[in-house]
Protein backbone atom coordinates (compact mmCIF):
# COMPACT_ATOMS: atom_id res chain seq x y z
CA UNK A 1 50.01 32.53 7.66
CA UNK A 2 46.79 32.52 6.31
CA UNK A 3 43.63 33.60 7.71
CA UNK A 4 40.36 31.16 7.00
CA UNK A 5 37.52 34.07 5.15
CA UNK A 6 33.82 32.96 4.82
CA UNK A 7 32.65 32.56 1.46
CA UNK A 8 30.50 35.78 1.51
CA UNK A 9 27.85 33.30 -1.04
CA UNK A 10 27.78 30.15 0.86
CA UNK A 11 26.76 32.85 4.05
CA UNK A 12 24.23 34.55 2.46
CA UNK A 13 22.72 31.54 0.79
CA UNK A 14 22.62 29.02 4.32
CA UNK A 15 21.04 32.93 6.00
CA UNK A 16 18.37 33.36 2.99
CA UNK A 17 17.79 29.43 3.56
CA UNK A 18 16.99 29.84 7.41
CA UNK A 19 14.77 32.94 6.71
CA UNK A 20 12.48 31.31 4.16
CA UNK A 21 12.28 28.19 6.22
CA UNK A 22 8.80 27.60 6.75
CA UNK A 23 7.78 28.27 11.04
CA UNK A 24 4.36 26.83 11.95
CA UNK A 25 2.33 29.12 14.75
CA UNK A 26 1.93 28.28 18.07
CA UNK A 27 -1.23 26.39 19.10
CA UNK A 28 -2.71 29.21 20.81
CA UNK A 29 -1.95 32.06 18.15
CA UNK A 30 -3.91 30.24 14.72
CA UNK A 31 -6.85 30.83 13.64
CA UNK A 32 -9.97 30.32 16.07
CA UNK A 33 -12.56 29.89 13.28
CA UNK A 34 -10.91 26.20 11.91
CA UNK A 35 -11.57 25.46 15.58
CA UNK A 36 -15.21 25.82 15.70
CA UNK A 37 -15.80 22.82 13.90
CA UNK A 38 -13.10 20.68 15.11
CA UNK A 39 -12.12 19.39 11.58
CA UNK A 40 -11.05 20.94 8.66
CA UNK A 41 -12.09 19.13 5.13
CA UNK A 42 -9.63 18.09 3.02
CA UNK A 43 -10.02 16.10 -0.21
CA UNK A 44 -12.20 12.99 -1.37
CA UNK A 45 -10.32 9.58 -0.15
CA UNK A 46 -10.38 8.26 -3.99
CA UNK A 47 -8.28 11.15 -4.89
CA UNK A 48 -5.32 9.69 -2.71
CA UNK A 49 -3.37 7.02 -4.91
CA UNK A 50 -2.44 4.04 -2.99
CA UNK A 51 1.31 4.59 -1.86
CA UNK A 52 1.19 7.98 -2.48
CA UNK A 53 0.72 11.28 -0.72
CA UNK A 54 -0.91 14.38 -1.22
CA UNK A 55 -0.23 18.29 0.04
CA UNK A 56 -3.30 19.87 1.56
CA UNK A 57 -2.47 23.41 2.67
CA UNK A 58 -4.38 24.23 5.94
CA UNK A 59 -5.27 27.69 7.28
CA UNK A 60 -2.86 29.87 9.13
CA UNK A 61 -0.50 26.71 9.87
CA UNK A 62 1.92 24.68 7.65
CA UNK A 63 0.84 21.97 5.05
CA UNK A 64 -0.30 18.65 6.00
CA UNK A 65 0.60 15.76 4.05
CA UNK A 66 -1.76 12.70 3.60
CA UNK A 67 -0.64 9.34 2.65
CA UNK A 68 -2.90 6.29 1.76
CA UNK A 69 -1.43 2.63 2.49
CA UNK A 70 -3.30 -0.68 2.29
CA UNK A 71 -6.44 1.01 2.20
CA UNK A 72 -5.77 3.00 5.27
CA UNK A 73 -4.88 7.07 5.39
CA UNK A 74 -2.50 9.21 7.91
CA UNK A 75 -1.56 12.67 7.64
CA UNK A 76 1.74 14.51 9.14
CA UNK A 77 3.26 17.62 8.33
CA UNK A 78 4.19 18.13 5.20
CA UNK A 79 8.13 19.27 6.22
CA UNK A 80 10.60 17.09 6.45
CA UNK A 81 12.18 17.45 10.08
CA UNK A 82 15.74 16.17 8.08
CA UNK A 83 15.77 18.94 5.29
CA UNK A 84 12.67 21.04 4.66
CA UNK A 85 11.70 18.69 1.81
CA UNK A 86 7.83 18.09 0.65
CA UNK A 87 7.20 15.07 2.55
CA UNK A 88 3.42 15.03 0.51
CA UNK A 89 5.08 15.13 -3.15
CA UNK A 90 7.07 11.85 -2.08
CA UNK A 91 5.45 8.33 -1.81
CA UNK A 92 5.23 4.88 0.88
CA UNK A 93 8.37 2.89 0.76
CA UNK A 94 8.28 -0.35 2.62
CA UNK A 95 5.47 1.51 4.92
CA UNK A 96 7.76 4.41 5.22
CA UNK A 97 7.12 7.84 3.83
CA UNK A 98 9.74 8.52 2.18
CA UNK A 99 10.84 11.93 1.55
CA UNK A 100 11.51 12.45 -2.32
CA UNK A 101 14.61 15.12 -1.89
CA UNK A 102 17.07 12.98 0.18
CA UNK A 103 15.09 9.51 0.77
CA UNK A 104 14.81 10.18 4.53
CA UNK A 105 12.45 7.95 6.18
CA UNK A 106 8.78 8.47 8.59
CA UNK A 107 6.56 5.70 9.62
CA UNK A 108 3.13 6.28 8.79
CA UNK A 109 1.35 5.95 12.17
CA UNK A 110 3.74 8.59 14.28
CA UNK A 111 5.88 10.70 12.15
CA UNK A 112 9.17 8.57 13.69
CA UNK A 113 11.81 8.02 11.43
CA UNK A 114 13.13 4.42 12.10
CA UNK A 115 16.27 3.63 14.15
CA UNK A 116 19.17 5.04 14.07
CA UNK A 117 17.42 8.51 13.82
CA UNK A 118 15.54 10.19 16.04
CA UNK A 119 13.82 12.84 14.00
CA UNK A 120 9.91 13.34 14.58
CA UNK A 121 6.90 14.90 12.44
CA UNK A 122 3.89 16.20 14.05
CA UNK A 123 1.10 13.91 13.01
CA UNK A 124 -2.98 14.78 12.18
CA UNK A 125 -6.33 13.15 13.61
CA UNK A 126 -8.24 11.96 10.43
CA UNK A 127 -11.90 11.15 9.68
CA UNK A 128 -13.65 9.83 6.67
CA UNK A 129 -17.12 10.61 6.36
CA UNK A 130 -19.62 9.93 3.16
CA UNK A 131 -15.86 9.60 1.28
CA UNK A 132 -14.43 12.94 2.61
CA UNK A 133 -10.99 13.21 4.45
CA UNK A 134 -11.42 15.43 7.36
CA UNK A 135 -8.27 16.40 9.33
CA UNK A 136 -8.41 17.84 13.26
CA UNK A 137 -6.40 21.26 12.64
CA UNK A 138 -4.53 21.08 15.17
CA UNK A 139 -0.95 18.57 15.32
CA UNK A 140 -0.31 16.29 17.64
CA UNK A 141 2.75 16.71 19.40
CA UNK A 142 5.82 15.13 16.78
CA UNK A 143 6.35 11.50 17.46
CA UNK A 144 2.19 11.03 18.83
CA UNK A 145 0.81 7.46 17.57
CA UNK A 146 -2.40 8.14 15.69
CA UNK A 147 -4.03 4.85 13.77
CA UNK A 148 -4.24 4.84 10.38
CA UNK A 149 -8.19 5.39 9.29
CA UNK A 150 -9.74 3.28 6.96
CA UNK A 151 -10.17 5.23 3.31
CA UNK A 152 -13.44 3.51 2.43
């Protein structure tokens, strides 16, 4: 009879996979300093297409990912909770971000993806001041409702 072996590859390629995946630090462990101010700048609201995202990397913590739709900008993490993907690189389908590796779904205003699923993003507090996207440093919890702020 025989005896079900691993495939040595497909092991050491799903291990490699969990070490690289990207782990965001605890509240209370990043950096103090992005603190001080309460908001970290990010990039000039023109420079967001309509229906499209962009990746702002944020000290000591993961990416965020802002997305502008009808005029009006939210940020969440930039990993996808389904597969790692870069949520910022993808675009707004149907007012759904929509991840661009396997299509998997957010809505814009709390990181939810729509029914069936229950996965959740951490989402961002955003300001726009003289034109400049500002972004609290800190997530929300995944799943928190934050409005959409006006671009203009």
């Amino acid at each position: 009879m025989d005896t079900l072996q691993p495939r040595q590859d497909l092991v050491a390629e799903t291990a490699q996979h969990l070490v690289q995946r990207p782990r965001p630090r605890p509240h209370h462990l990043r950096r103090q300093g992005a603190l001080q101010s309460g908001r970290q700048a990010l990039t000039p609201a023109a420079a967001i297409e309509e229906g499209r995202g962009i990746v702002v990397p944020m000290p000591d913590a993961e990416p965020v990912a802002v997305f502008k739709w009808h005029g009006k900008l939210s940020a969440v993490s930039n990993v996808c909770a389904h597969q790692n993907g870069p949520l910022g690189e993808g675009a707004v389908l149907d007012g759904c971000i929509t991840c661009p590796w396997h299509g998997f779904q957010y809505r814009l205003e709390d990181g939810c993806a729509p029914p069936p699923y229950n996965e959740k993003l951490p989402t961002y507090r955003l300001k726009v001041e003289n034109g400049q996207v500002f972004v609290h440093p800190l997530p929300n919890p995944p799943g928190t409702h934050v409005p959409p702020t006006e671009a203009a």
